[in-house]
PDB file of N, CA and C in Angstrom:
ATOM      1  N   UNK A   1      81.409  73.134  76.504  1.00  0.00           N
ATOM      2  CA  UNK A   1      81.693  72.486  77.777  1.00  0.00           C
ATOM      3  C   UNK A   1      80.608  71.446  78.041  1.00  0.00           C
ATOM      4  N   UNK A   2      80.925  70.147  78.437  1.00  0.00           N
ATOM      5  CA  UNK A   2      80.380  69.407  78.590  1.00  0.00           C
ATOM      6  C   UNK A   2      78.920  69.833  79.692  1.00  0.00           C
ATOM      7  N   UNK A   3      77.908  69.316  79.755  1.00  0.00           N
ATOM      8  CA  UNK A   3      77.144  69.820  81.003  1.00  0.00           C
ATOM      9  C   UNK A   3      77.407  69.063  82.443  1.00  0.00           C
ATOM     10  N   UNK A   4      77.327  69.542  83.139  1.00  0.00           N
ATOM     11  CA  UNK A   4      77.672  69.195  84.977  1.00  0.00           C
ATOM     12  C   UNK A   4      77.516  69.612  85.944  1.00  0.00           C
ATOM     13  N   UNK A   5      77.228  69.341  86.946  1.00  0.00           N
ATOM     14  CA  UNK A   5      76.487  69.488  87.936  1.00  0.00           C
ATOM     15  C   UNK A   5      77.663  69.598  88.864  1.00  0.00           C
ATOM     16  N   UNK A   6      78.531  70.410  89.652  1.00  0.00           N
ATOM     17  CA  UNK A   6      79.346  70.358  90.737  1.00  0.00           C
ATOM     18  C   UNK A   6      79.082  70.681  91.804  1.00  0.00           C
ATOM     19  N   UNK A   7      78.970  69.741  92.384  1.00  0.00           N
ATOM     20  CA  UNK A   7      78.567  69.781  94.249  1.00  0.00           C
ATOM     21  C   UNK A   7      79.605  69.273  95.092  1.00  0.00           C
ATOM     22  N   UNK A   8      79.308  69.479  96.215  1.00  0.00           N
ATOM     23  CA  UNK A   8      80.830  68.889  97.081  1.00  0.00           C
ATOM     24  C   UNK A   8      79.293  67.543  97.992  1.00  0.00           C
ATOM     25  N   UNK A   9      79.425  66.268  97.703  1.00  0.00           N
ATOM     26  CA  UNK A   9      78.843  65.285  98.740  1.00  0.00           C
ATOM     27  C   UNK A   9      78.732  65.383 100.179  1.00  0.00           C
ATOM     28  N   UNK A  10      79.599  66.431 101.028  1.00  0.00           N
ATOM     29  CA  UNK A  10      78.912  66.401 102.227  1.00  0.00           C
ATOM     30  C   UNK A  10      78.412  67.411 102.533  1.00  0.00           C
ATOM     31  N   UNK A  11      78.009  68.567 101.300  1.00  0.00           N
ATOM     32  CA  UNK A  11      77.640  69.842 101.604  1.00  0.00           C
ATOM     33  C   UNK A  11      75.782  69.659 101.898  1.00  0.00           C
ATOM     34  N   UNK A  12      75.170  69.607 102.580  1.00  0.00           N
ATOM     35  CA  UNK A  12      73.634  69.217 102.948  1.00  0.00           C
ATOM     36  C   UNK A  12      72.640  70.189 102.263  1.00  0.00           C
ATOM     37  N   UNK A  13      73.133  71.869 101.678  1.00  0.00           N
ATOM     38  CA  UNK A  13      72.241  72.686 101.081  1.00  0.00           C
ATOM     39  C   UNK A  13      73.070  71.622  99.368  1.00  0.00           C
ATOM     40  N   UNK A  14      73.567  70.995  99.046  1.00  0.00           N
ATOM     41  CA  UNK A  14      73.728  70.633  97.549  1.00  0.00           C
ATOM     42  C   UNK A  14      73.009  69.709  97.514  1.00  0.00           C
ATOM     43  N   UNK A  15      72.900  68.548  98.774  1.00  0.00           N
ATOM     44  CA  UNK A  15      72.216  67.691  98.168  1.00  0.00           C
ATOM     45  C   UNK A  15      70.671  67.675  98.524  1.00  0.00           C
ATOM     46  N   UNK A  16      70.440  68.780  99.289  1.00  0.00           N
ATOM     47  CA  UNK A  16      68.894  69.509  99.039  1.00  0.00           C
ATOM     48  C   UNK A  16      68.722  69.798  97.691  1.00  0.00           C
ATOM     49  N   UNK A  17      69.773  70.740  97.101  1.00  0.00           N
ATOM     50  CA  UNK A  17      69.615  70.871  95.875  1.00  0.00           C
ATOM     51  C   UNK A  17      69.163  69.974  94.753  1.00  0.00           C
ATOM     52  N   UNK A  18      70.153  68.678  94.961  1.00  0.00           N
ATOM     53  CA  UNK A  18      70.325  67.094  93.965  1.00  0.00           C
ATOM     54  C   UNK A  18      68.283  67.083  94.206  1.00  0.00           C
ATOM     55  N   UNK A  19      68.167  66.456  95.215  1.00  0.00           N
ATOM     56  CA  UNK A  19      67.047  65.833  95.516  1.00  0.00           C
ATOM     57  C   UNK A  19      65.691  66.916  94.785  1.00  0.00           C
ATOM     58  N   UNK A  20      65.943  68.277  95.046  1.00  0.00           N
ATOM     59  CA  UNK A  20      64.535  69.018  94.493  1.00  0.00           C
ATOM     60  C   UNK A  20      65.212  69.580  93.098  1.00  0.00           C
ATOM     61  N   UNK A  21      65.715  69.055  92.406  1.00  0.00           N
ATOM     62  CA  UNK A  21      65.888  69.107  91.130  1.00  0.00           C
ATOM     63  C   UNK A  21      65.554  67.783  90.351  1.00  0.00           C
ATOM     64  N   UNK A  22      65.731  66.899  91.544  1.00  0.00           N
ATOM     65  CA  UNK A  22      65.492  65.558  90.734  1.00  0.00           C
ATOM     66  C   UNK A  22      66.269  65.122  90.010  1.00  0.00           C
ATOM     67  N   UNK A  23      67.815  64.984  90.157  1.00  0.00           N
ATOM     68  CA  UNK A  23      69.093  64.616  89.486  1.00  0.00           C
ATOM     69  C   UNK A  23      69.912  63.859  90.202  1.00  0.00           C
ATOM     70  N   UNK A  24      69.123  63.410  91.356  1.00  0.00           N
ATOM     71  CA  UNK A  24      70.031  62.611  92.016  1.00  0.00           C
ATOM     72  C   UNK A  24      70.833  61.456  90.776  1.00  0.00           C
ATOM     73  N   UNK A  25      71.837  60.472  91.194  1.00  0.00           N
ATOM     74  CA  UNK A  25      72.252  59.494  90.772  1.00  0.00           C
ATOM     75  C   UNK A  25      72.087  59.972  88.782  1.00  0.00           C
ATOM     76  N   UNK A  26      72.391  61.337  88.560  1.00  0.00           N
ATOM     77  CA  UNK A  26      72.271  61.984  86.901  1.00  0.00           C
ATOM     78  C   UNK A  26      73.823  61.413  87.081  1.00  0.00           C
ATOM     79  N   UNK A  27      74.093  61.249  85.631  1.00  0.00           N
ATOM     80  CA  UNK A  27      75.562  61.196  85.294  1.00  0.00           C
ATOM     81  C   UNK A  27      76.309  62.089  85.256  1.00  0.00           C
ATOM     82  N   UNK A  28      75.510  63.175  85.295  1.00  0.00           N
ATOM     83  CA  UNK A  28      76.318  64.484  84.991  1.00  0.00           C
ATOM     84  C   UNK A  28      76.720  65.209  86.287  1.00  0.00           C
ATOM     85  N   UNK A  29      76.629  64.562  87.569  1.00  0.00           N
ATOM     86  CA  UNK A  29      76.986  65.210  88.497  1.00  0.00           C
ATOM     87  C   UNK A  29      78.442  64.694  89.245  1.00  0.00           C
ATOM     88  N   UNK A  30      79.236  65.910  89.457  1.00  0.00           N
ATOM     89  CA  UNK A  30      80.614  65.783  89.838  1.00  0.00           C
ATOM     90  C   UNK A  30      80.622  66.096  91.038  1.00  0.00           C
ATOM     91  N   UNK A  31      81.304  65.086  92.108  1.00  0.00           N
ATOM     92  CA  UNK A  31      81.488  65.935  93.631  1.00  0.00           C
ATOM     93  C   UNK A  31      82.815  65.958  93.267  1.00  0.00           C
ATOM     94  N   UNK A  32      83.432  67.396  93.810  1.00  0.00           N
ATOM     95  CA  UNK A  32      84.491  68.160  93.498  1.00  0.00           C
ATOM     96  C   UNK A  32      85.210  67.609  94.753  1.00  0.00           C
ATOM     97  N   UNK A  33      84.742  66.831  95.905  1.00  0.00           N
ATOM     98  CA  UNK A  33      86.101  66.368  96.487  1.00  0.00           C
ATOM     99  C   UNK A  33      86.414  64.766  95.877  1.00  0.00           C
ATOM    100  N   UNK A  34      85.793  64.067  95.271  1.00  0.00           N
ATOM    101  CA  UNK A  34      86.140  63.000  94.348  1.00  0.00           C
ATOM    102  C   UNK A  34      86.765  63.028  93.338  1.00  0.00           C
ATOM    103  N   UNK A  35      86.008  64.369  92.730  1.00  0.00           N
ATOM    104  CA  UNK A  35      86.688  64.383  90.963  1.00  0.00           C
ATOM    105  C   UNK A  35      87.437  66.040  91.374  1.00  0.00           C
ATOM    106  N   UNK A  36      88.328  66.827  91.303  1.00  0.00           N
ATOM    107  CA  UNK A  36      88.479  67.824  91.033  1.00  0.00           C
ATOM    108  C   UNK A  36      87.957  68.629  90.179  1.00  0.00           C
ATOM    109  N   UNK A  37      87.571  70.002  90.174  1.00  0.00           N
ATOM    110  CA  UNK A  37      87.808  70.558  89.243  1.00  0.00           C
ATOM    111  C   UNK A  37      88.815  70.507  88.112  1.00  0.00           C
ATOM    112  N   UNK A  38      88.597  70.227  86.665  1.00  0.00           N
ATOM    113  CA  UNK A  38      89.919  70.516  85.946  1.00  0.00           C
ATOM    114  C   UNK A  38      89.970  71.838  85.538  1.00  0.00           C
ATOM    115  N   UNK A  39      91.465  71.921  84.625  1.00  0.00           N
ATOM    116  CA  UNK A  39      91.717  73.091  84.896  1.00  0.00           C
ATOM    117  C   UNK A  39      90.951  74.056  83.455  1.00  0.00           C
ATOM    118  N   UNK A  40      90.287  72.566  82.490  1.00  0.00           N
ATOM    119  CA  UNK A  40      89.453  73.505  81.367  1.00  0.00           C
ATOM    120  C   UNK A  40      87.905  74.148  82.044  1.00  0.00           C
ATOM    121  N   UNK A  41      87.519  73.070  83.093  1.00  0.00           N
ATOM    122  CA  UNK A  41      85.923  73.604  83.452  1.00  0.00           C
ATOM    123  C   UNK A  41      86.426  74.637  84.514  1.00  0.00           C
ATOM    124  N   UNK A  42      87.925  74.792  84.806  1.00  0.00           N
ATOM    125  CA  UNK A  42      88.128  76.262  85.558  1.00  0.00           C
ATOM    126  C   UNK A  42      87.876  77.728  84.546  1.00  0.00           C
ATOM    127  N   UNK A  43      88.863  77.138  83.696  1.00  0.00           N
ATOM    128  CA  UNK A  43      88.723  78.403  82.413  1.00  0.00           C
ATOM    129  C   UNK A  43      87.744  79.082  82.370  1.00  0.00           C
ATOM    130  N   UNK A  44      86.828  77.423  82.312  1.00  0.00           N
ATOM    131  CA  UNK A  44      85.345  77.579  81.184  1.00  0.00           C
ATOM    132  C   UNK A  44      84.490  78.655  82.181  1.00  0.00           C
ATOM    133  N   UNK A  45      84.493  78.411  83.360  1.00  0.00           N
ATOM    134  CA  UNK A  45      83.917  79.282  84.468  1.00  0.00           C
ATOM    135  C   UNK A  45      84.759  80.550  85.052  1.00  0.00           C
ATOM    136  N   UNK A  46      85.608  80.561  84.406  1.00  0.00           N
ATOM    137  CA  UNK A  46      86.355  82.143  84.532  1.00  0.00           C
ATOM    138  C   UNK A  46      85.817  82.917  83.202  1.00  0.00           C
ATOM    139  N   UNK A  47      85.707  82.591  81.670  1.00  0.00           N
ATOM    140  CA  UNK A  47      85.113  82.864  81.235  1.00  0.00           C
ATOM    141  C   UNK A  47      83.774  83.294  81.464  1.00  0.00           C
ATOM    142  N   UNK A  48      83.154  82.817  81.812  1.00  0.00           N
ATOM    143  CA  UNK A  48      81.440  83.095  82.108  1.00  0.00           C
ATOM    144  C   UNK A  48      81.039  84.009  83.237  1.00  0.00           C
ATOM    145  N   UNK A  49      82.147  83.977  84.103  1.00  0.00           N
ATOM    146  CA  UNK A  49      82.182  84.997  85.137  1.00  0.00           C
ATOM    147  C   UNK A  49      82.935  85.991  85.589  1.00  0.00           C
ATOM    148  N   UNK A  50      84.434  85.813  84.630  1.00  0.00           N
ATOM    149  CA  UNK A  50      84.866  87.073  84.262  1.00  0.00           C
ATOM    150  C   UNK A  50      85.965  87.472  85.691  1.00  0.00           C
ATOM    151  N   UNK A  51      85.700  86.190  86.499  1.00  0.00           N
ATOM    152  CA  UNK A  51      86.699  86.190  88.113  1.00  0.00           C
ATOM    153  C   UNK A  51      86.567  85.337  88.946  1.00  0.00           C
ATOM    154  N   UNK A  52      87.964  84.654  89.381  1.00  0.00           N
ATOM    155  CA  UNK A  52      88.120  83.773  90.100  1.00  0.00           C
ATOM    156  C   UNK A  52      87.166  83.838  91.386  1.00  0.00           C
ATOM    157  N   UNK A  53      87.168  84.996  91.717  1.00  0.00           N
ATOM    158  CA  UNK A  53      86.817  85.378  93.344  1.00  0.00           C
ATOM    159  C   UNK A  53      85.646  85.115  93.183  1.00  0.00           C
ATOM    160  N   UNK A  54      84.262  85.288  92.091  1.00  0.00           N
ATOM    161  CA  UNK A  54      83.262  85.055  91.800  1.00  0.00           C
ATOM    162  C   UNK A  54      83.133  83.524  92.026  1.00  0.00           C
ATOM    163  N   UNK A  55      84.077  82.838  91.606  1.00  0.00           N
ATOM    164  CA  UNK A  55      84.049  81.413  92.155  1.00  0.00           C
ATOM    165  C   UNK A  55      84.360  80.782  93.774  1.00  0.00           C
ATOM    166  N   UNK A  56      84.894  81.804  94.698  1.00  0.00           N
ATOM    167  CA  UNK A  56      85.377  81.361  95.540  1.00  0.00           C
ATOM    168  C   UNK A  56      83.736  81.070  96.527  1.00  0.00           C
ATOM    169  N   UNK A  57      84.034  80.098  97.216  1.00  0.00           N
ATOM    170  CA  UNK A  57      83.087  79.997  98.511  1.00  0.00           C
ATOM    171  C   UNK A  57      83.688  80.839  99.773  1.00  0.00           C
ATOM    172  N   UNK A  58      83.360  81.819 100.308  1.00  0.00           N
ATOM    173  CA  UNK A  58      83.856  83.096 101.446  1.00  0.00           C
ATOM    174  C   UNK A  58      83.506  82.607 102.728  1.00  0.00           C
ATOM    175  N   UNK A  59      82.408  81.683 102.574  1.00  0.00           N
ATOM    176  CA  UNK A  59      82.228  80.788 104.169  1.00  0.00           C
ATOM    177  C   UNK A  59      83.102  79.736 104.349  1.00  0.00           C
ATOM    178  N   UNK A  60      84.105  79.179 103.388  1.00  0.00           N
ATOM    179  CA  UNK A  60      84.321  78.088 103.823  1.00  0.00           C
ATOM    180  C   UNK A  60      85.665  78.535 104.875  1.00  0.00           C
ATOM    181  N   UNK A  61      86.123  77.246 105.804  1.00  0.00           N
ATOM    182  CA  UNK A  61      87.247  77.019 106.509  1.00  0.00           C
ATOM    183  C   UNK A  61      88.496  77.555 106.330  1.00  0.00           C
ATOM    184  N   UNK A  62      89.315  77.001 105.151  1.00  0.00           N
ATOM    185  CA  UNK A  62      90.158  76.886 104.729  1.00  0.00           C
ATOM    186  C   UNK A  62      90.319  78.605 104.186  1.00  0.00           C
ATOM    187  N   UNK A  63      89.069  79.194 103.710  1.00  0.00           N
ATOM    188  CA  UNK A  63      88.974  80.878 103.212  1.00  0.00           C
ATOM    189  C   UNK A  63      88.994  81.449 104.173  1.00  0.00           C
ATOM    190  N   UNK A  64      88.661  81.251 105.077  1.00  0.00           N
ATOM    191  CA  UNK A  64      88.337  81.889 106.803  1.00  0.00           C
ATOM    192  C   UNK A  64      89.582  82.137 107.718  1.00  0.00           C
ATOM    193  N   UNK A  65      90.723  80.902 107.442  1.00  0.00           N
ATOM    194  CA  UNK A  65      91.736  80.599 108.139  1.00  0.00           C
ATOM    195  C   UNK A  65      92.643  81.367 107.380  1.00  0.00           C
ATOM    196  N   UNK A  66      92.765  81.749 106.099  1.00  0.00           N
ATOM    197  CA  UNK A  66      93.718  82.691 104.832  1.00  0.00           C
ATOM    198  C   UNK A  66      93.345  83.897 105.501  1.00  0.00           C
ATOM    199  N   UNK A  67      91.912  83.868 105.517  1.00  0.00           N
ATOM    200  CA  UNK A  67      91.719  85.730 105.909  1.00  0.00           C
ATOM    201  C   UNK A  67      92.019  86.346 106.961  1.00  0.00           C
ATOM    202  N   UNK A  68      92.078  85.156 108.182  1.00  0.00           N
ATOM    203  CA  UNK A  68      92.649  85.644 109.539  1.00  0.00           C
ATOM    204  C   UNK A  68      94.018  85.955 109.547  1.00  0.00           C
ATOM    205  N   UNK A  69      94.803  85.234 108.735  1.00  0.00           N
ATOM    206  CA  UNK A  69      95.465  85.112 109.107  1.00  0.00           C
ATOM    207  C   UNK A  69      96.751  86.615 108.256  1.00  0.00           C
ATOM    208  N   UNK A  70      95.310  87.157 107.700  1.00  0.00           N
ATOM    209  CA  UNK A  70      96.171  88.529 106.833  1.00  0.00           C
ATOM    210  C   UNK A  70      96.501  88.051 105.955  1.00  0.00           C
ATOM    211  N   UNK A  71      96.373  87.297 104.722  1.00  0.00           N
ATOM    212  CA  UNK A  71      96.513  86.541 103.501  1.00  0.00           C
ATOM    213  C   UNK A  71      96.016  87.291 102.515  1.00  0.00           C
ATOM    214  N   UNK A  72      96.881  88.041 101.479  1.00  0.00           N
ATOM    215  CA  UNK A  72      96.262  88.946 100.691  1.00  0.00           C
ATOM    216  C   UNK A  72      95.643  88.292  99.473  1.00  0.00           C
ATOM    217  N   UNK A  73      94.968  88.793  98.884  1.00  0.00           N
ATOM    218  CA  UNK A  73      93.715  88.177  98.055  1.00  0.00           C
ATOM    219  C   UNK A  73      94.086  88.936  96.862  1.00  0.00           C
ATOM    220  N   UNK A  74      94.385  88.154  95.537  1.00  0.00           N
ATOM    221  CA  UNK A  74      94.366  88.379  94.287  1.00  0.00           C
ATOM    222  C   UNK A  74      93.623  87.340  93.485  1.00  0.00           C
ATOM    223  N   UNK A  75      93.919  87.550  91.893  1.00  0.00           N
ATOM    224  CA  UNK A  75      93.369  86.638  91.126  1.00  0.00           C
ATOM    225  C   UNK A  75      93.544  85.774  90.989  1.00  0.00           C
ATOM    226  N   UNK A  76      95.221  85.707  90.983  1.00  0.00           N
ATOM    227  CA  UNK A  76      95.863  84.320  90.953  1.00  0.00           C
ATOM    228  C   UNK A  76      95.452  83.851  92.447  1.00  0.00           C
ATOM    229  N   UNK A  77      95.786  84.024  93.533  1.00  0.00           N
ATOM    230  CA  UNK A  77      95.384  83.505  94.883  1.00  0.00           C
ATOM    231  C   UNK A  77      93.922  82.951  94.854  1.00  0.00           C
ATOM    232  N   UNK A  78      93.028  83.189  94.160  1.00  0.00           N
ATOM    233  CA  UNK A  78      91.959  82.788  94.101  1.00  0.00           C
ATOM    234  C   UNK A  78      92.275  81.409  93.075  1.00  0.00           C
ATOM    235  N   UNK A  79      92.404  81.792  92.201  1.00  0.00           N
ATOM    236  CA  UNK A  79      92.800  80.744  91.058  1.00  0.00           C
ATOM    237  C   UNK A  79      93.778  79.345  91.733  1.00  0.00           C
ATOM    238  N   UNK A  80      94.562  79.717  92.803  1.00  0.00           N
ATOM    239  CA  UNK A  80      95.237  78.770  93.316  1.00  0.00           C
ATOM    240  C   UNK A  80      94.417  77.806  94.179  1.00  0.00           C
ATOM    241  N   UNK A  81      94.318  78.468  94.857  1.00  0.00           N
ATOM    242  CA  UNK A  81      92.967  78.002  95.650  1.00  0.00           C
ATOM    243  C   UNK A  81      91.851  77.096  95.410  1.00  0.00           C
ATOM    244  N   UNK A  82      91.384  78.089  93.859  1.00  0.00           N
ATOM    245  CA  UNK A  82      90.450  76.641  93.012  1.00  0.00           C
ATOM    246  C   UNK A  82      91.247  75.270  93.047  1.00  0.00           C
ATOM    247  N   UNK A  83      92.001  75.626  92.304  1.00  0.00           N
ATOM    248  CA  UNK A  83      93.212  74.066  92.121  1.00  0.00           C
ATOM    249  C   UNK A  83      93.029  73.566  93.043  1.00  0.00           C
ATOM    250  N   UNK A  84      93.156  73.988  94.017  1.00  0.00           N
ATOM    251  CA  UNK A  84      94.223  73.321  95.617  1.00  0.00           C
ATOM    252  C   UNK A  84      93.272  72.684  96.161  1.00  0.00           C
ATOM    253  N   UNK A  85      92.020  73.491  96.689  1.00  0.00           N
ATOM    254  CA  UNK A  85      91.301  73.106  97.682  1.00  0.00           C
ATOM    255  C   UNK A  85      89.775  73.216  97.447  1.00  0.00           C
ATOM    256  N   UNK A  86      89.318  71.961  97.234  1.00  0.00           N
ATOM    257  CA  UNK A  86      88.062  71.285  97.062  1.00  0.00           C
ATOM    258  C   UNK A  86      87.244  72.203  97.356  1.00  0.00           C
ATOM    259  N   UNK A  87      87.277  72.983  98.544  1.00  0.00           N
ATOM    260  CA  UNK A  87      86.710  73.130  99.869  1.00  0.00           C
ATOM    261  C   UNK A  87      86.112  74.952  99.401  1.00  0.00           C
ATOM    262  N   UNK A  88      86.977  75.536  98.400  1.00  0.00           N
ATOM    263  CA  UNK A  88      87.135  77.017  98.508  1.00  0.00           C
ATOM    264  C   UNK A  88      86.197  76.948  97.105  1.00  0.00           C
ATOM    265  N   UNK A  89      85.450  76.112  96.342  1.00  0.00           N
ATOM    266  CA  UNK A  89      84.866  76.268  95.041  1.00  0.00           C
ATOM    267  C   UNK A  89      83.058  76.652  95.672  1.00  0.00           C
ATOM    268  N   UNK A  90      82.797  77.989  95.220  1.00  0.00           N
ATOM    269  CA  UNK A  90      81.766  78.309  95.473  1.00  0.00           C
ATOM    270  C   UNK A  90      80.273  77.160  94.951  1.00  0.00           C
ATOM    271  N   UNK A  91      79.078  76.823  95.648  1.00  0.00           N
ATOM    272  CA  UNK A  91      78.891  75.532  95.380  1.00  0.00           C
ATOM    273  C   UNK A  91      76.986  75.600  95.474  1.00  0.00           C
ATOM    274  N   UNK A  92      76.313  74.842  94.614  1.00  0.00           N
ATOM    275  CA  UNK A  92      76.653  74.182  93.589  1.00  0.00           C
ATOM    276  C   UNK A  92      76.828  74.824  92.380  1.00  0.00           C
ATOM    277  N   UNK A  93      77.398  74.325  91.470  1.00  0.00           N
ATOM    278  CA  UNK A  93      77.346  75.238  90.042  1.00  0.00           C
ATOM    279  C   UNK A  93      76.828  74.125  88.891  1.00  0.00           C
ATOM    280  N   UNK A  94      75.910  74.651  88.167  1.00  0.00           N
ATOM    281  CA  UNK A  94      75.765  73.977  86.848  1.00  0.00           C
ATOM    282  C   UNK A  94      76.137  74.505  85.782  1.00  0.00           C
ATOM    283  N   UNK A  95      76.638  74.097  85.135  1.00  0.00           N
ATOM    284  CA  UNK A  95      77.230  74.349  84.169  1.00  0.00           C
ATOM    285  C   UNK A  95      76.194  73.334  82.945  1.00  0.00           C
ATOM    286  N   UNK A  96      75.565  74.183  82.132  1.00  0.00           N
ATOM    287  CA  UNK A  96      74.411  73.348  81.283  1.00  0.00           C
ATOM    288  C   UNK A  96      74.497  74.281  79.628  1.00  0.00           C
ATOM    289  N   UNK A  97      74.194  73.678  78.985  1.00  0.00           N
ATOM    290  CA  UNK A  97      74.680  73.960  77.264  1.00  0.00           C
ATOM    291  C   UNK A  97      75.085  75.292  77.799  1.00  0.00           C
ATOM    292  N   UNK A  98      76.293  75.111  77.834  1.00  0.00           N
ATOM    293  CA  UNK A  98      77.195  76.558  77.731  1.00  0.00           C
ATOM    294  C   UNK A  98      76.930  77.864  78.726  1.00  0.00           C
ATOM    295  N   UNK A  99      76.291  77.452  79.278  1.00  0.00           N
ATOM    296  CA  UNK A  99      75.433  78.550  80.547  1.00  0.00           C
ATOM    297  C   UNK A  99      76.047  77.842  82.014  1.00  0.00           C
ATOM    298  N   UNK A 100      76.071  79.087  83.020  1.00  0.00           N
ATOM    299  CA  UNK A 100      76.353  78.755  84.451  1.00  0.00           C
ATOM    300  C   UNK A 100      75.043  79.660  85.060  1.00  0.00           C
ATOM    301  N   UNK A 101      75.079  78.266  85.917  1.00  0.00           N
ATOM    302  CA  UNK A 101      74.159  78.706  87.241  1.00  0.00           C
ATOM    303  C   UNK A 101      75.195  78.256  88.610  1.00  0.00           C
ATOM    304  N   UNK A 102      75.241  79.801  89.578  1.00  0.00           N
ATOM    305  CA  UNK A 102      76.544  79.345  90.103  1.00  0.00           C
ATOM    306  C   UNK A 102      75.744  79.976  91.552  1.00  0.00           C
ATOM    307  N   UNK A 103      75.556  78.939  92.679  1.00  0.00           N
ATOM    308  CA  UNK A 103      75.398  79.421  94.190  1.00  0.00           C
ATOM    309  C   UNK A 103      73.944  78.174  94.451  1.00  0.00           C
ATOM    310  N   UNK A 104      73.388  78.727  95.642  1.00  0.00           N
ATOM    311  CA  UNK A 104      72.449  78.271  96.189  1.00  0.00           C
ATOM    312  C   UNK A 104      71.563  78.988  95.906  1.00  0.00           C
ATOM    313  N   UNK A 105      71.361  80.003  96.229  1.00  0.00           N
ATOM    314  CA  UNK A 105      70.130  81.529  96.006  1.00  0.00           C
ATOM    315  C   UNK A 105      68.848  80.461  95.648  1.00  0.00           C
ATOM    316  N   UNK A 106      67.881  80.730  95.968  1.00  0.00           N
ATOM    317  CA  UNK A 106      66.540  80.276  95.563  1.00  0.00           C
ATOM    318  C   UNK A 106      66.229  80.395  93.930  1.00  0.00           C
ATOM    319  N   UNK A 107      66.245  81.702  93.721  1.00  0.00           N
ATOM    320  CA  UNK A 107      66.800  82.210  92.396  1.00  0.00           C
ATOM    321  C   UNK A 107      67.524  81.492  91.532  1.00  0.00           C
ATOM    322  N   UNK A 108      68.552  81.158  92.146  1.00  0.00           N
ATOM    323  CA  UNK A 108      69.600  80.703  90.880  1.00  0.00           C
ATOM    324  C   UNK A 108      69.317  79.211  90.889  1.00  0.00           C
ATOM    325  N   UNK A 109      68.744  78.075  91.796  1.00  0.00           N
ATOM    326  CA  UNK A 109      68.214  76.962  91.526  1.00  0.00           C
ATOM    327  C   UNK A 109      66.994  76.775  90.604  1.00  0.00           C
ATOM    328  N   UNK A 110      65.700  78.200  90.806  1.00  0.00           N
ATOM    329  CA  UNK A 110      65.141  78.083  89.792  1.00  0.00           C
ATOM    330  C   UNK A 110      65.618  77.972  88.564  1.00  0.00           C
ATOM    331  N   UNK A 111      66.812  78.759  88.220  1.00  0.00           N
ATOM    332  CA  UNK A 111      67.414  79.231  87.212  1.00  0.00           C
ATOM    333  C   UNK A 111      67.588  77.453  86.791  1.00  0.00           C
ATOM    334  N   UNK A 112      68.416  76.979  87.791  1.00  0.00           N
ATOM    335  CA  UNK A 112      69.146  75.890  87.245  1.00  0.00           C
ATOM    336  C   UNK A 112      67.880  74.542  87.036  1.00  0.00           C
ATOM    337  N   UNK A 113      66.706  74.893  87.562  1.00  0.00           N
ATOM    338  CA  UNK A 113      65.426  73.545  86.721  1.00  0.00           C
ATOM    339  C   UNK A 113      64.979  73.977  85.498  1.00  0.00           C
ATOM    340  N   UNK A 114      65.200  75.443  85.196  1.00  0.00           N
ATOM    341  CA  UNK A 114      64.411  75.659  83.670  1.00  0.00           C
ATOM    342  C   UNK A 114      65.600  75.763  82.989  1.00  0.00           C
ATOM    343  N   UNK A 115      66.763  75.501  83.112  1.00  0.00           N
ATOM    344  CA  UNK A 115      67.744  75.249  82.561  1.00  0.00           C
ATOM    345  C   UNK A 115      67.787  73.448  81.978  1.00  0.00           C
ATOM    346  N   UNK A 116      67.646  72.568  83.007  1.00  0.00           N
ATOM    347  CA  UNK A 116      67.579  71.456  82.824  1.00  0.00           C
ATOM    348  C   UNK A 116      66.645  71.070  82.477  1.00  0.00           C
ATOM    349  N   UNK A 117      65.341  71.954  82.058  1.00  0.00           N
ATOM    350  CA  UNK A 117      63.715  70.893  82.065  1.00  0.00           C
ATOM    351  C   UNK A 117      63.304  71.452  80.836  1.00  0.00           C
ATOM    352  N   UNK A 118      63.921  72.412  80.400  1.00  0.00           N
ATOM    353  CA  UNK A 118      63.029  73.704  79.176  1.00  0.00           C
ATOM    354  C   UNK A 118      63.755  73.614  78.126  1.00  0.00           C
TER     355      UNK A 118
END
């Protein structure tokens, strides 16, 4: 899998992220409401994590408004969701030689500079 950086541009903890990683303006970074997810770097991250739901973002809007509304939750429903809506892709994720670093966590950004620097 190619390496990439997926952030959503108006999310303010990603582009905290961009800036203290020092990747701003990198080529390798995708905002997922410009470019979609496709459906191989979906695979590629169902592979590595073994579940859609592992990908979902649980704060966002659009997840919030499904759950009120009694919207039952499967794999595929998650998986649809990726497709559909920009908004429901848990965020940021790097995806770097064949490895994911997937969230915000303090932790997992370290993860994702000695990934990119080492």
């Amino acid at each position: 899998m190619e390496n990439t950086f997926l952030y959503l541009s108006t999310c303010s903890t990603c582009i905290r992220i961009i800036k203290e990683l020092g990747i701003e303006g990198a080529h390798f970074l995708q905002d997922v409401k410009q470019k979609k997810v496709t459906s191989q770097q979906l695979a590629f991250l169902y592979e590595a994590t073994k579940s859609y739901e592992a990908l979902i973002n649980k704060r966002g809007r659009v997840f919030a408004q499904l759950k009120n509304q009694g919207a039952g939750f499967t794999e595929e429903v998650y998986k649809h969701l990726l497709k559909t809506e920009y908004s429901c892709l848990k965020r940021p994720i790097l995806i770097w030689n064949n490895e994911v670093c997937l969230g915000n966590a303090k932790k997992t950004v370290t993860e994702m500079h000695k990934a990119i620097y080492e």
